[in-house]
PDB file of N, CA and C in Angstrom:
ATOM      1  N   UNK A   1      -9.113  -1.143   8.684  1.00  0.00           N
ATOM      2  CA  UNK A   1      -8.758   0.169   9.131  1.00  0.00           C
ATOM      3  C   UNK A   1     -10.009   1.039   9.243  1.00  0.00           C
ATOM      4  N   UNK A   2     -11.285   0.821   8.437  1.00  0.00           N
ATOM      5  CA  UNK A   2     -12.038   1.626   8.119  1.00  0.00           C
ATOM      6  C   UNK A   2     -12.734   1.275   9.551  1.00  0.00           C
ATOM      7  N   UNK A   3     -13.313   0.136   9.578  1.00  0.00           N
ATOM      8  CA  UNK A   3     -13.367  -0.254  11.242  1.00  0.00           C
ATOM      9  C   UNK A   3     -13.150   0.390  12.557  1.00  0.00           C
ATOM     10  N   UNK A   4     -11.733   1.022  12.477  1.00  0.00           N
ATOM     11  CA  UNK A   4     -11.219   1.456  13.611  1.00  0.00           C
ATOM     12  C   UNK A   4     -11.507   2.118  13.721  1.00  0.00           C
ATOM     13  N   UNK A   5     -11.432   3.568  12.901  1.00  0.00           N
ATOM     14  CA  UNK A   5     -11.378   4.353  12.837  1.00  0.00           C
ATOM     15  C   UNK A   5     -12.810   4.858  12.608  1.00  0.00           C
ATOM     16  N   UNK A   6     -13.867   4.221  11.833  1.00  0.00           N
ATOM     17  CA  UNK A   6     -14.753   4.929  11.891  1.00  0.00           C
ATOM     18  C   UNK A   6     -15.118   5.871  10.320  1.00  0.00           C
ATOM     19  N   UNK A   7     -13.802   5.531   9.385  1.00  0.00           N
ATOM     20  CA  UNK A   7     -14.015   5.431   8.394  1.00  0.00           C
ATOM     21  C   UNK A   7     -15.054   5.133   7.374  1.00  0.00           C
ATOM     22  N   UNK A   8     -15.277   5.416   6.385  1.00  0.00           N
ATOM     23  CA  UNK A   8     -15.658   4.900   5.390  1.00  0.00           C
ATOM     24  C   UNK A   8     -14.772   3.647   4.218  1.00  0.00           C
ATOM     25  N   UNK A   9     -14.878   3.031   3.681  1.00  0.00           N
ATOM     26  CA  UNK A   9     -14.294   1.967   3.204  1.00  0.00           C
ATOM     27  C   UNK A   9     -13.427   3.023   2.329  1.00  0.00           C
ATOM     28  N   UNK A  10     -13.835   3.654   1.317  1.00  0.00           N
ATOM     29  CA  UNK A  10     -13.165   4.090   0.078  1.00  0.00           C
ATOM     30  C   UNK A  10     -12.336   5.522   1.066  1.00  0.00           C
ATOM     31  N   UNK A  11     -11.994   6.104   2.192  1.00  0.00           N
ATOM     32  CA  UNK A  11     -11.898   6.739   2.460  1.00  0.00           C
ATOM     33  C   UNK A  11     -10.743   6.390   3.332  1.00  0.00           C
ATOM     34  N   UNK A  12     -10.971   4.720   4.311  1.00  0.00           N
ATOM     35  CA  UNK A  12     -10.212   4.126   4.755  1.00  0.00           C
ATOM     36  C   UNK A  12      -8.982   3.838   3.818  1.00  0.00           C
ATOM     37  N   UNK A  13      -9.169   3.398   2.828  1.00  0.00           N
ATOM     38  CA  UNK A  13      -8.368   2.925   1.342  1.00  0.00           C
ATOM     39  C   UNK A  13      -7.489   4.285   0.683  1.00  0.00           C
ATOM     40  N   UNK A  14      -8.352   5.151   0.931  1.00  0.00           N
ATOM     41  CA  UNK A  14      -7.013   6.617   0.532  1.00  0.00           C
ATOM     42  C   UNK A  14      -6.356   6.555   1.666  1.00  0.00           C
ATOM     43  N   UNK A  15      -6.846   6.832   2.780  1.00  0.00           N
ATOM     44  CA  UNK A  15      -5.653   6.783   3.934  1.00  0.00           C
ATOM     45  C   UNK A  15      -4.566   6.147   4.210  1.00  0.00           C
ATOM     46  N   UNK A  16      -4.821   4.686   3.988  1.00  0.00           N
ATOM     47  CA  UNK A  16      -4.205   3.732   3.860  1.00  0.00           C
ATOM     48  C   UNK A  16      -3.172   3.771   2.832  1.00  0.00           C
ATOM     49  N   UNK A  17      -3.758   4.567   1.849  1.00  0.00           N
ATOM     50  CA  UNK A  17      -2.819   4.408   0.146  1.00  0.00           C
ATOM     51  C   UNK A  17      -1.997   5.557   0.918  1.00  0.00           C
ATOM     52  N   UNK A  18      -1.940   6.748   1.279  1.00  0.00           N
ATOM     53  CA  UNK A  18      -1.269   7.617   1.550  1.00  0.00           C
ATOM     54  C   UNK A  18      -0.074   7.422   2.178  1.00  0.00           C
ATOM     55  N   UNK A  19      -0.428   6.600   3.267  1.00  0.00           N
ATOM     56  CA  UNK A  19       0.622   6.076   4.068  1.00  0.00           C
ATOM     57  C   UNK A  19       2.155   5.295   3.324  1.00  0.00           C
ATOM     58  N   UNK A  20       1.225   4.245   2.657  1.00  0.00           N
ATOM     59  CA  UNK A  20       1.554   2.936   2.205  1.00  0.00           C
ATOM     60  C   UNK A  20       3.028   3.684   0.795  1.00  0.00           C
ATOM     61  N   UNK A  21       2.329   4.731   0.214  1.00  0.00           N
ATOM     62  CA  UNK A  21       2.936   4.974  -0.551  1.00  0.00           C
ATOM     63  C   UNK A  21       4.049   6.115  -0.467  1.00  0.00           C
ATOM     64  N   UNK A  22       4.004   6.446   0.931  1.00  0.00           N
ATOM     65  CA  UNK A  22       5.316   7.380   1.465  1.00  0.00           C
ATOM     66  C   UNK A  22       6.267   6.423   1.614  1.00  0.00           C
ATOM     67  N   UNK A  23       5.820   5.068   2.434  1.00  0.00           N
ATOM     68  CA  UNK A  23       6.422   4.512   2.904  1.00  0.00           C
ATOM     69  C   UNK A  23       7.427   3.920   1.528  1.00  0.00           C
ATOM     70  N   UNK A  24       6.907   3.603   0.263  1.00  0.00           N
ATOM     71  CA  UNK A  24       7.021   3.111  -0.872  1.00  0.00           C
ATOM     72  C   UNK A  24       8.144   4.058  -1.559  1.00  0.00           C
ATOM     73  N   UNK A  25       8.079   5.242  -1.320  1.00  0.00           N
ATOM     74  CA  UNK A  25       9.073   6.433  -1.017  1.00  0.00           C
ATOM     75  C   UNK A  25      10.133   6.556  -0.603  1.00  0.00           C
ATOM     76  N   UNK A  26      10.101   5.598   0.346  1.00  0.00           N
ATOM     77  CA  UNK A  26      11.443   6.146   1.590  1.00  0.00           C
ATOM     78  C   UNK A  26      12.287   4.528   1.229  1.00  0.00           C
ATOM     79  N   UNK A  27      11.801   3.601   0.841  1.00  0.00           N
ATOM     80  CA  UNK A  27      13.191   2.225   0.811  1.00  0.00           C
ATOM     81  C   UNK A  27      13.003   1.776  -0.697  1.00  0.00           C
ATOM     82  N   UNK A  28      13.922   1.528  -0.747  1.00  0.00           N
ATOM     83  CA  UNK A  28      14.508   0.656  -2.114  1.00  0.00           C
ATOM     84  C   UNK A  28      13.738   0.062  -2.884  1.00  0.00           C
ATOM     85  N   UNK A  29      13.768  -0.188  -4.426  1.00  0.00           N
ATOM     86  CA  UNK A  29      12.608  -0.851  -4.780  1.00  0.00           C
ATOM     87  C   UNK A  29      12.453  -2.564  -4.536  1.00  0.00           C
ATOM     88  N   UNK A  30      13.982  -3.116  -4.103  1.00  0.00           N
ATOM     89  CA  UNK A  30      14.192  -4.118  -3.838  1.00  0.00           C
ATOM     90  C   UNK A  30      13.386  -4.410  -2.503  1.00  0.00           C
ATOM     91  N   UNK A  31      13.455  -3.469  -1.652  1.00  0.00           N
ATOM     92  CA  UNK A  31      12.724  -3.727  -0.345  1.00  0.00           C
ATOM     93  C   UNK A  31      11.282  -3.871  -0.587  1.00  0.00           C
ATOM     94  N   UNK A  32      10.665  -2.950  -1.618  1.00  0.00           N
ATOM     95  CA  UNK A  32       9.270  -2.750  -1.527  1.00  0.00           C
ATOM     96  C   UNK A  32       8.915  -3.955  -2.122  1.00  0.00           C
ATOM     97  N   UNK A  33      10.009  -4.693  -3.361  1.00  0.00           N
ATOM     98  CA  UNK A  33       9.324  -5.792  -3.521  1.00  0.00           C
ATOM     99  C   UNK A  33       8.880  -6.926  -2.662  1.00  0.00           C
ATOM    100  N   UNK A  34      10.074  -7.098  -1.935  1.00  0.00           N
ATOM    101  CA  UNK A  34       9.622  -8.002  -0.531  1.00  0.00           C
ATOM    102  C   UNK A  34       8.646  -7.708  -0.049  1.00  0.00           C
ATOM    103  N   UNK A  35       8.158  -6.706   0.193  1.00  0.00           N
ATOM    104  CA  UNK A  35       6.723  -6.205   1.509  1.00  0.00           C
ATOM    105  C   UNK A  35       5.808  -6.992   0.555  1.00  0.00           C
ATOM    106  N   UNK A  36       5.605  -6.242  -0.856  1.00  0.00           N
ATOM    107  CA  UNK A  36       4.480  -6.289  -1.871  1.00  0.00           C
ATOM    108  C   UNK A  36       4.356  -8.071  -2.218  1.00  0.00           C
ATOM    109  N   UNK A  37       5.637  -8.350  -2.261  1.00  0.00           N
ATOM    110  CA  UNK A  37       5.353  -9.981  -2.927  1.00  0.00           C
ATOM    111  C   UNK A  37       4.496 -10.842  -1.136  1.00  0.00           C
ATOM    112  N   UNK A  38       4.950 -10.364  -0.280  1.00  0.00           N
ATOM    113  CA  UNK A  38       4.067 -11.233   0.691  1.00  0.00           C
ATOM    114  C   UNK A  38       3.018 -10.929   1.381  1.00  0.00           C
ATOM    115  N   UNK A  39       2.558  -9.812   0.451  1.00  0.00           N
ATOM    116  CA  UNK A  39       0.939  -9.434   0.411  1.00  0.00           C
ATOM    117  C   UNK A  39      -0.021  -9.973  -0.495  1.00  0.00           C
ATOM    118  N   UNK A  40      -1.676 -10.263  -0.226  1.00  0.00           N
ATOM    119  CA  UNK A  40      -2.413 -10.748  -1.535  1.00  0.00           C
ATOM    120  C   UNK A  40      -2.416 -10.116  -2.161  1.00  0.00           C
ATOM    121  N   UNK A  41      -2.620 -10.620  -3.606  1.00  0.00           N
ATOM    122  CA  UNK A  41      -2.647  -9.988  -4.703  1.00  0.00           C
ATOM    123  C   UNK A  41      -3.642  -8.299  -4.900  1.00  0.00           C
ATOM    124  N   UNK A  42      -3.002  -7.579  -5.458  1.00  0.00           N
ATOM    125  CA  UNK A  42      -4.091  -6.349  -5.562  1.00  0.00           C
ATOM    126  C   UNK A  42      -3.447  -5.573  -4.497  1.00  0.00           C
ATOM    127  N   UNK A  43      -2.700  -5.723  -3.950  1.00  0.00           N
ATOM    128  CA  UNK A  43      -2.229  -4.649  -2.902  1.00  0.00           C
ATOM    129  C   UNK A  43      -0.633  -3.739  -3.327  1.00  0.00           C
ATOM    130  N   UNK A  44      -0.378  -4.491  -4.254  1.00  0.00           N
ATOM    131  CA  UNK A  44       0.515  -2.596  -4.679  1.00  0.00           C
ATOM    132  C   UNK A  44       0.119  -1.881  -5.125  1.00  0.00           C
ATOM    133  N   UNK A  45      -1.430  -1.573  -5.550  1.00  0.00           N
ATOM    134  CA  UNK A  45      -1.923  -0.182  -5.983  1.00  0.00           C
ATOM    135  C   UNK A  45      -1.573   0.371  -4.334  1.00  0.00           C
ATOM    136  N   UNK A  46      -2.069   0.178  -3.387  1.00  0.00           N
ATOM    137  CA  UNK A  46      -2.121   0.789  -2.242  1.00  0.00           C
ATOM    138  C   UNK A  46      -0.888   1.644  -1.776  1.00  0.00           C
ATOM    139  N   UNK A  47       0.393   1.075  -2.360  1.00  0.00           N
ATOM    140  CA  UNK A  47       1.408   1.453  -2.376  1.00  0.00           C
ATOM    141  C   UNK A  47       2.037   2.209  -3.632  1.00  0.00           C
ATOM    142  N   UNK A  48       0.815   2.762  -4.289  1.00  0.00           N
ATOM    143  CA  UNK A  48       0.745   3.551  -5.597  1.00  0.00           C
ATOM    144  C   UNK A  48       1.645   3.238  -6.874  1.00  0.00           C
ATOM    145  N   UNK A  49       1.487   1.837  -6.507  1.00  0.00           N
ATOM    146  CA  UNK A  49       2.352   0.434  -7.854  1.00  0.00           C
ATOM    147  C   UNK A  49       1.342  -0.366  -8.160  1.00  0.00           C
ATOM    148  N   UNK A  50       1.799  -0.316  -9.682  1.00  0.00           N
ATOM    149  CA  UNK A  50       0.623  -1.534 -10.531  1.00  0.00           C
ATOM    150  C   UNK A  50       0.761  -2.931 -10.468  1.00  0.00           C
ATOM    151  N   UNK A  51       2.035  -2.884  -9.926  1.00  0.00           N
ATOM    152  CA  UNK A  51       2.294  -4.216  -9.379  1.00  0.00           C
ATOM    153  C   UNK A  51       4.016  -4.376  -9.328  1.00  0.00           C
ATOM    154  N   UNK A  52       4.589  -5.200  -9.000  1.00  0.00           N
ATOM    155  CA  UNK A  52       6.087  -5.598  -8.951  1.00  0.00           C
ATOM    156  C   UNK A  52       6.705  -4.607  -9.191  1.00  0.00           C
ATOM    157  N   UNK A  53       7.622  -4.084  -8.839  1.00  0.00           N
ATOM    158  CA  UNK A  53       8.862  -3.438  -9.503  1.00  0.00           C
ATOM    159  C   UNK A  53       9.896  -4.474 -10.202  1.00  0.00           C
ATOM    160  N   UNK A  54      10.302  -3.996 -11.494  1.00  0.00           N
ATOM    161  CA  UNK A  54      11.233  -4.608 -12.439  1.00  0.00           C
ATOM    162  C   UNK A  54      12.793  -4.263 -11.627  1.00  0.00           C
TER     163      UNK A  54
END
């Protein structure tokens, strides 16, 4: 993203988190687990989760 845009890496990565975590907002935690489990590892901080939802 930082790429595209012209970003900075750590700057690209808030943007990204911003998004990620409205979106994390708006559906179920059952849903978010699906997105999050078929992402690599380290990517539910982005979605402002430490990891899995219980």
């Amino acid at each position: 993203m930082g790429e595209r845009t012209g970003a900075r890496p750590q700057t690209a990565q808030w943007d990204a988190s911003a998004v990620l975590s409205t979106l994390a907002d708006a559906v179920s935690p059952g849903e978010l687990n699906q997105v999050i489990s078929q992402l690599p590892s380290g990517y539910a901080v982005l979605f402002g989760k430490p990891d899995l939802s219980d």
